[in-house]
PDB file of N, CA and C in Angstrom:
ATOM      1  N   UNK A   1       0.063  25.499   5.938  1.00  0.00           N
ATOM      2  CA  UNK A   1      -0.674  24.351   5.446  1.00  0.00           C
ATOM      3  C   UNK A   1       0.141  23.083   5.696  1.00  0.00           C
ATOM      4  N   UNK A   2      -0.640  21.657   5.864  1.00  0.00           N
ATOM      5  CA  UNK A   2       0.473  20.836   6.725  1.00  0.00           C
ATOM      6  C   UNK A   2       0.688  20.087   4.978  1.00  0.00           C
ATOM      7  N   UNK A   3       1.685  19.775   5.196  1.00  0.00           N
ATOM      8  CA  UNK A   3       2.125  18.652   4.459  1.00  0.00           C
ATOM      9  C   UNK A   3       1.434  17.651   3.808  1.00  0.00           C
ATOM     10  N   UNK A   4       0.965  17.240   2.640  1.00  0.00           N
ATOM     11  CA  UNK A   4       0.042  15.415   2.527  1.00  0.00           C
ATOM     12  C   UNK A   4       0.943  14.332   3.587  1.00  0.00           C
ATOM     13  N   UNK A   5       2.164  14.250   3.132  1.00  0.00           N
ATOM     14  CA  UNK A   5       3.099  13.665   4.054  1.00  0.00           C
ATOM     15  C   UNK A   5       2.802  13.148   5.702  1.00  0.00           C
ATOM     16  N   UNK A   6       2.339  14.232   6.282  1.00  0.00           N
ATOM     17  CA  UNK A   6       2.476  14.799   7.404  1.00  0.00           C
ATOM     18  C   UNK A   6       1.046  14.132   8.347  1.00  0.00           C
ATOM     19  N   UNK A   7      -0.010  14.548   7.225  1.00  0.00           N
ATOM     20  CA  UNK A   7      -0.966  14.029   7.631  1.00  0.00           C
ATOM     21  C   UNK A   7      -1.306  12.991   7.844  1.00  0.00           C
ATOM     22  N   UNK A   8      -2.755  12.237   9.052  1.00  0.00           N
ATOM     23  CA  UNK A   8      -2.552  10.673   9.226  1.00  0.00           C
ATOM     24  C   UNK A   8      -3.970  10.402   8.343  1.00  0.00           C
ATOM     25  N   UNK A   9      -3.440   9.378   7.975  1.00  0.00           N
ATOM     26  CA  UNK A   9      -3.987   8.340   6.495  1.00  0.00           C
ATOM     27  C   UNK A   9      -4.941   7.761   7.106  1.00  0.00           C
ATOM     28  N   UNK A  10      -6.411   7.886   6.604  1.00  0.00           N
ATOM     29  CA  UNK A  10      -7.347   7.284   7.233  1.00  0.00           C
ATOM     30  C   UNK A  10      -7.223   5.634   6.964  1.00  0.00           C
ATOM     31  N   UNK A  11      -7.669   5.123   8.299  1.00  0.00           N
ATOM     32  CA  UNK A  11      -7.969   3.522   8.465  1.00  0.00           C
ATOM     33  C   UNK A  11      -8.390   2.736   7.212  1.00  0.00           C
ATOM     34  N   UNK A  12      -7.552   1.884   7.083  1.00  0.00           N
ATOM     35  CA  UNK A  12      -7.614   1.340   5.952  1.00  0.00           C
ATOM     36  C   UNK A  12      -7.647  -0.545   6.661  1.00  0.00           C
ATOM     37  N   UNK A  13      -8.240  -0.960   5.419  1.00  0.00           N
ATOM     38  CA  UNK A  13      -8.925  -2.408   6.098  1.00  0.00           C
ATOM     39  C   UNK A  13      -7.800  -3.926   5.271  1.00  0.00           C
ATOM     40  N   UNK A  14      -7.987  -4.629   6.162  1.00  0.00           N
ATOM     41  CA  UNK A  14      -7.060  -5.854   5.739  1.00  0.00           C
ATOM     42  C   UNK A  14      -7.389  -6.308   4.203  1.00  0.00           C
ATOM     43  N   UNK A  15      -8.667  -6.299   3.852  1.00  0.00           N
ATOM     44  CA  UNK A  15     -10.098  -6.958   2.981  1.00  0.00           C
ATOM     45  C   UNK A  15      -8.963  -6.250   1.487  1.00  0.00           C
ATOM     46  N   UNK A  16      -9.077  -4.969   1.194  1.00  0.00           N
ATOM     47  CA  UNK A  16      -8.908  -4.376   0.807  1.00  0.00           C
ATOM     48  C   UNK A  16      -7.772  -4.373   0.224  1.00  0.00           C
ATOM     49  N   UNK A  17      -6.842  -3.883   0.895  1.00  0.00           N
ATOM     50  CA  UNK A  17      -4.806  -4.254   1.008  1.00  0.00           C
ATOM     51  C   UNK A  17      -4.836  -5.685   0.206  1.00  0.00           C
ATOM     52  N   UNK A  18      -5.661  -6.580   0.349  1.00  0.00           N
ATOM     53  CA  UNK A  18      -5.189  -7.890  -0.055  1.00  0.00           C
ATOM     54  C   UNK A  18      -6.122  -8.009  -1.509  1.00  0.00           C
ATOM     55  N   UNK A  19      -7.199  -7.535  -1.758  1.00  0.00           N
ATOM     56  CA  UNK A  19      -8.172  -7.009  -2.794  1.00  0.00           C
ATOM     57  C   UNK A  19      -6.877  -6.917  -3.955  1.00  0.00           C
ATOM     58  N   UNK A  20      -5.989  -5.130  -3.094  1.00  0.00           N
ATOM     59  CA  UNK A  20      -5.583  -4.612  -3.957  1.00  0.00           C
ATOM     60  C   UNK A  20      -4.153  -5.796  -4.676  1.00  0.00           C
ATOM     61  N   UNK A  21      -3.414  -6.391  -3.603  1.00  0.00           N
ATOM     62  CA  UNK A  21      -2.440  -7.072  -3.957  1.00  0.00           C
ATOM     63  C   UNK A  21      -2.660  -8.160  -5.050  1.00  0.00           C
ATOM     64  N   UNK A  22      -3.896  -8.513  -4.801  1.00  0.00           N
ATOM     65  CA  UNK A  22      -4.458 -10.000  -5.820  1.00  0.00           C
ATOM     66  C   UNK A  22      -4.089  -9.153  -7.195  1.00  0.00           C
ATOM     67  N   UNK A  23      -4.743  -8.033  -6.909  1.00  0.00           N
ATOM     68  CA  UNK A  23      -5.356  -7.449  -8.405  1.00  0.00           C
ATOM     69  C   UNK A  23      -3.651  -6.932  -9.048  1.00  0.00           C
ATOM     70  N   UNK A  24      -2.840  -6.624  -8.145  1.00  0.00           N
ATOM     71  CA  UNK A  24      -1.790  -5.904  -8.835  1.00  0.00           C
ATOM     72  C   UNK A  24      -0.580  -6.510  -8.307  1.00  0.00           C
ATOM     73  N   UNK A  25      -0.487  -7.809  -8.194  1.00  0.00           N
ATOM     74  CA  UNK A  25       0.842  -8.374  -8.076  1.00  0.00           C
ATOM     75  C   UNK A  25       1.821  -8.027  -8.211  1.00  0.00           C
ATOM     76  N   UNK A  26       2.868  -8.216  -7.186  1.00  0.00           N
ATOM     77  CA  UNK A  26       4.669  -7.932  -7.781  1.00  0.00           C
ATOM     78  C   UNK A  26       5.019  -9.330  -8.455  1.00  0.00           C
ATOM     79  N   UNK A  27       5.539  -8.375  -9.474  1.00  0.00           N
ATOM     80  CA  UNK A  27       6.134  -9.431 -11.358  1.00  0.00           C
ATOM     81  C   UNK A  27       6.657  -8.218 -11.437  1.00  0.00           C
ATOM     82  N   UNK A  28       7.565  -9.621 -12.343  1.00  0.00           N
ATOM     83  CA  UNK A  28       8.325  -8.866 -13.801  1.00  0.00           C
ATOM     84  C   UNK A  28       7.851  -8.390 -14.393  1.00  0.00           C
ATOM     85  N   UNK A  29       8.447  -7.424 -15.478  1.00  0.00           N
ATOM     86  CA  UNK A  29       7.639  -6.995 -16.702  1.00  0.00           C
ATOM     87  C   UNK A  29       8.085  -7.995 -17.453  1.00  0.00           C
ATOM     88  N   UNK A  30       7.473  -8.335 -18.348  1.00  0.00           N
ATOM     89  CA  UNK A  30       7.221  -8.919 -19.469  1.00  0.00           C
ATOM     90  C   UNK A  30       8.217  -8.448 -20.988  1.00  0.00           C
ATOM     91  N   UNK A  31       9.025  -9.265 -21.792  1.00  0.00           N
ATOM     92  CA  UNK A  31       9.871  -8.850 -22.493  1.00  0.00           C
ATOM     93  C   UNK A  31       8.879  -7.985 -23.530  1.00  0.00           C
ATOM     94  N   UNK A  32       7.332  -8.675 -24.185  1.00  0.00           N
ATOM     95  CA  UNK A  32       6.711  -7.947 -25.066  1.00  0.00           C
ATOM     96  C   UNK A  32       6.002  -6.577 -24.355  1.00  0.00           C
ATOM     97  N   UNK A  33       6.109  -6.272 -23.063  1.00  0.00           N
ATOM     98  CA  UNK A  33       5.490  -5.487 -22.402  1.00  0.00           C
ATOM     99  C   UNK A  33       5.920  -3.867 -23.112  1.00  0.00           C
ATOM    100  N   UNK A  34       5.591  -2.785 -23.049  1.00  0.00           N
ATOM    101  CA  UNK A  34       5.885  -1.624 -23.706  1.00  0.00           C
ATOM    102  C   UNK A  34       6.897  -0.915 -22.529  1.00  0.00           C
ATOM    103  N   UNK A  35       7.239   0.295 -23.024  1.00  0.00           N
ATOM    104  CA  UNK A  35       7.772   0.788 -21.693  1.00  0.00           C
ATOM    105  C   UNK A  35       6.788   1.091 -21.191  1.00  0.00           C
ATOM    106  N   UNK A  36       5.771   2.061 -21.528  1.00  0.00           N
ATOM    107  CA  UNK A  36       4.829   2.708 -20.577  1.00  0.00           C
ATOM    108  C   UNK A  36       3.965   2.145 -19.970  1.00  0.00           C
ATOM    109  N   UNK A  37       3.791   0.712 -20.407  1.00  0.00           N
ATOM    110  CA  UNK A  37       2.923  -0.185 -19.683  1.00  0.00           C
ATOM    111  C   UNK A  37       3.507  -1.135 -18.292  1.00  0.00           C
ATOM    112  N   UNK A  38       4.862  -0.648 -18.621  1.00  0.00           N
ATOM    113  CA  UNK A  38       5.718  -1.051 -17.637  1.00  0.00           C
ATOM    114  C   UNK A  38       5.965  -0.044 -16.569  1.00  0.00           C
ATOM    115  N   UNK A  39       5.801   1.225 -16.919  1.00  0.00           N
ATOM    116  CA  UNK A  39       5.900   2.620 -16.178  1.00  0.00           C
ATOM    117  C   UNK A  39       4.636   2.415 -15.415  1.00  0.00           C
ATOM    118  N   UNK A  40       3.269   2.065 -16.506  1.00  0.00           N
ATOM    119  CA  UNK A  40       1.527   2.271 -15.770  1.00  0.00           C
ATOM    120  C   UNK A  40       1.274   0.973 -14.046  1.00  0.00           C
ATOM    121  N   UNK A  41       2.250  -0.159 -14.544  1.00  0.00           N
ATOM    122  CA  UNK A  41       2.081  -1.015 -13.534  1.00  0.00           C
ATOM    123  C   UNK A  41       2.991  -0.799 -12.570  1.00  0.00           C
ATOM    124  N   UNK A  42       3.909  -0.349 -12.646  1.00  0.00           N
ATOM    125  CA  UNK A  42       4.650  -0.062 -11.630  1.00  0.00           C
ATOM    126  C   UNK A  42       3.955   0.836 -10.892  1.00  0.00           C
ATOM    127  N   UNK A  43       3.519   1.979 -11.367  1.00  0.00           N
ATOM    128  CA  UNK A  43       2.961   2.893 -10.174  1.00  0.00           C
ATOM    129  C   UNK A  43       1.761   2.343  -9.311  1.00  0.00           C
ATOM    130  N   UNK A  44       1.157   1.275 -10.146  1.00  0.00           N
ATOM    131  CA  UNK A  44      -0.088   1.343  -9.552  1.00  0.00           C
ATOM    132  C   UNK A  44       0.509   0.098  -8.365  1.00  0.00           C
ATOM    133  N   UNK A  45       1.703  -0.968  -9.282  1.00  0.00           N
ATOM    134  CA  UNK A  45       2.469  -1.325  -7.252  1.00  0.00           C
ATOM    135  C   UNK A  45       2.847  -0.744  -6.346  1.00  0.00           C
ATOM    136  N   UNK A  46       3.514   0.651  -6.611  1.00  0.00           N
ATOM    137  CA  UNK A  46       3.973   1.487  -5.851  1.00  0.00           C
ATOM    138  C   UNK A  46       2.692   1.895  -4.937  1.00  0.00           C
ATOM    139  N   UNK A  47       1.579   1.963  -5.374  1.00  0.00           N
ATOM    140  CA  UNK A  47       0.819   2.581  -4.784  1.00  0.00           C
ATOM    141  C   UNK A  47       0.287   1.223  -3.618  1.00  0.00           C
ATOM    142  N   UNK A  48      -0.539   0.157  -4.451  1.00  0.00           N
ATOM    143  CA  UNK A  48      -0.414  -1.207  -3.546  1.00  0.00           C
ATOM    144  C   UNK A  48       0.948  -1.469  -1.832  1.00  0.00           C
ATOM    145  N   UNK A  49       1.971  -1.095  -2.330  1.00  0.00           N
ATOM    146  CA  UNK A  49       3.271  -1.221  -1.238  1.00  0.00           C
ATOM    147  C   UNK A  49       3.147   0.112  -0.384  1.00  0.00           C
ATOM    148  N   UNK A  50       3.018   1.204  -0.722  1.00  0.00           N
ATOM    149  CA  UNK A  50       2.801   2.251  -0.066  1.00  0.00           C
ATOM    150  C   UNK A  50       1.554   1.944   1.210  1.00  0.00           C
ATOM    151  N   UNK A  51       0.618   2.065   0.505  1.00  0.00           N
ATOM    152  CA  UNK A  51      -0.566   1.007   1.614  1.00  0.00           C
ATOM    153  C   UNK A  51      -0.393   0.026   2.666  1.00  0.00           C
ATOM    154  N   UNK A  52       0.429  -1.060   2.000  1.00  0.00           N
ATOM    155  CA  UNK A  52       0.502  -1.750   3.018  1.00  0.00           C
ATOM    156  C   UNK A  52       1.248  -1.598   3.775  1.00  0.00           C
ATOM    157  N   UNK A  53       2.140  -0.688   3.904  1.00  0.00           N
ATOM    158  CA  UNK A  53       3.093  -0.145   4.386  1.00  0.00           C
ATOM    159  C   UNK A  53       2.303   0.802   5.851  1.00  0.00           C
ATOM    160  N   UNK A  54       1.519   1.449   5.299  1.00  0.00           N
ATOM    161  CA  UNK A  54       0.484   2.471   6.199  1.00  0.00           C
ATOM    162  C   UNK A  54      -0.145   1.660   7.090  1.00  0.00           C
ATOM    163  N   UNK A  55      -1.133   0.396   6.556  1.00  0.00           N
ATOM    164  CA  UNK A  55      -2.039  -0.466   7.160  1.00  0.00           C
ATOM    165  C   UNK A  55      -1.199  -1.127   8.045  1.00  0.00           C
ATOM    166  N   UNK A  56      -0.343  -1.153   7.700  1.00  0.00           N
ATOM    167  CA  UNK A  56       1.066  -2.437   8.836  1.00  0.00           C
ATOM    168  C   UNK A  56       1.326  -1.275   9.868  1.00  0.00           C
ATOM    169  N   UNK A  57       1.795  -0.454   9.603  1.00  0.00           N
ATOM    170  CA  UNK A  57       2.253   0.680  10.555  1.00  0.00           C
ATOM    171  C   UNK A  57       0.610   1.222  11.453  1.00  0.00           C
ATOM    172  N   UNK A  58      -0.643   1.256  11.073  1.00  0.00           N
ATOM    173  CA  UNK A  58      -1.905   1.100  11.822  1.00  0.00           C
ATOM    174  C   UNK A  58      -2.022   0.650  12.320  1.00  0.00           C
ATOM    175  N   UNK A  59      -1.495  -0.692  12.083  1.00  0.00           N
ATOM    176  CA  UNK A  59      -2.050  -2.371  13.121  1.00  0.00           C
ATOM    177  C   UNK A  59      -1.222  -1.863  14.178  1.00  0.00           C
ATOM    178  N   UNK A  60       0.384  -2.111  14.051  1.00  0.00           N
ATOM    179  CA  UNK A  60       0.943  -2.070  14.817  1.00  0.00           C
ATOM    180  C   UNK A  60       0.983  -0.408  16.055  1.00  0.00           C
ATOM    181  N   UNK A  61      -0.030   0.307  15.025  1.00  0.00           N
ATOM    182  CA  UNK A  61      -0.303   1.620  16.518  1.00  0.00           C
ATOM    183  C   UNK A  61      -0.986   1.367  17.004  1.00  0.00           C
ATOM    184  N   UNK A  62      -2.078   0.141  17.082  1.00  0.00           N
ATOM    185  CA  UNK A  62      -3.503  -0.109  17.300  1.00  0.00           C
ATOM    186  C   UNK A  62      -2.885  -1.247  18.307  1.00  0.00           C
ATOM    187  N   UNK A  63      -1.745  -1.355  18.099  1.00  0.00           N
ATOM    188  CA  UNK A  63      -1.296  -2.705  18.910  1.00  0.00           C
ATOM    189  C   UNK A  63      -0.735  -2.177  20.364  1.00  0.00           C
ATOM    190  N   UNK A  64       0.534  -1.286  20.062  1.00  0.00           N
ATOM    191  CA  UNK A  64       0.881  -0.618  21.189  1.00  0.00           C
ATOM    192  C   UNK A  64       0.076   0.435  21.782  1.00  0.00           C
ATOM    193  N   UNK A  65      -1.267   0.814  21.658  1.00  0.00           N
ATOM    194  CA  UNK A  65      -1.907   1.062  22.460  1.00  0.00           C
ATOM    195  C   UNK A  65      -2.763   0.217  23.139  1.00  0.00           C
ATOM    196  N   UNK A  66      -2.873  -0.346  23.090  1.00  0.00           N
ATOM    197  CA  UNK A  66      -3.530  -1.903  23.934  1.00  0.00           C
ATOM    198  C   UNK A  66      -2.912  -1.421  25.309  1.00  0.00           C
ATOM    199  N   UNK A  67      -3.733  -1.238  26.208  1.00  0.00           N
ATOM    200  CA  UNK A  67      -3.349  -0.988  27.470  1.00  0.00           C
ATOM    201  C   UNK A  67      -3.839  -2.640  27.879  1.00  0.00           C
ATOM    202  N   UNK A  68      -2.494  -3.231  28.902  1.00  0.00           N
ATOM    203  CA  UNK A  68      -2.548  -4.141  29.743  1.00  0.00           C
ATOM    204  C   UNK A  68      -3.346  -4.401  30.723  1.00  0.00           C
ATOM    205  N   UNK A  69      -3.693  -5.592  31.541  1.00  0.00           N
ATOM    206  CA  UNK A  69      -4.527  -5.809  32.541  1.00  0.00           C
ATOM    207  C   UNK A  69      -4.028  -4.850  33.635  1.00  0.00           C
TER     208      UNK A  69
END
């Protein structure tokens, strides 16, 4: 069985990536913030950076296959 890892991450759109960034900004936590609410936002950046991470690495396969004149 292959890996999640391993496998390629379906096409994901600019619209979206930037959707998600509005909605889940990189910040500080907040001094009144809880821990776990500090644990809940972090993952859901982790998940935001992971993405764009994928979508950047898409563009740029979508780029070097561009065959020349």
């Amino acid at each position: 069985m292959e890996r999640p890892e391993t496998r390629p991450f379906p096409p994901l759109n600019e619209e979206v990536i930037t959707e998600l960034d509005l909605r889940f900004p990189d910040r500080c936590p907040r001094m009144d913030e809880s821990d776990r609410a500090i644990w809940h936002y972090a993952g859901q950046r982790s998940v935001v950076e992971f993405l764009k991470k994928v979508y950047l690495k898409q563009v740029e396969s979508r780029f070097n296959n561009v065959q020349g004149p």
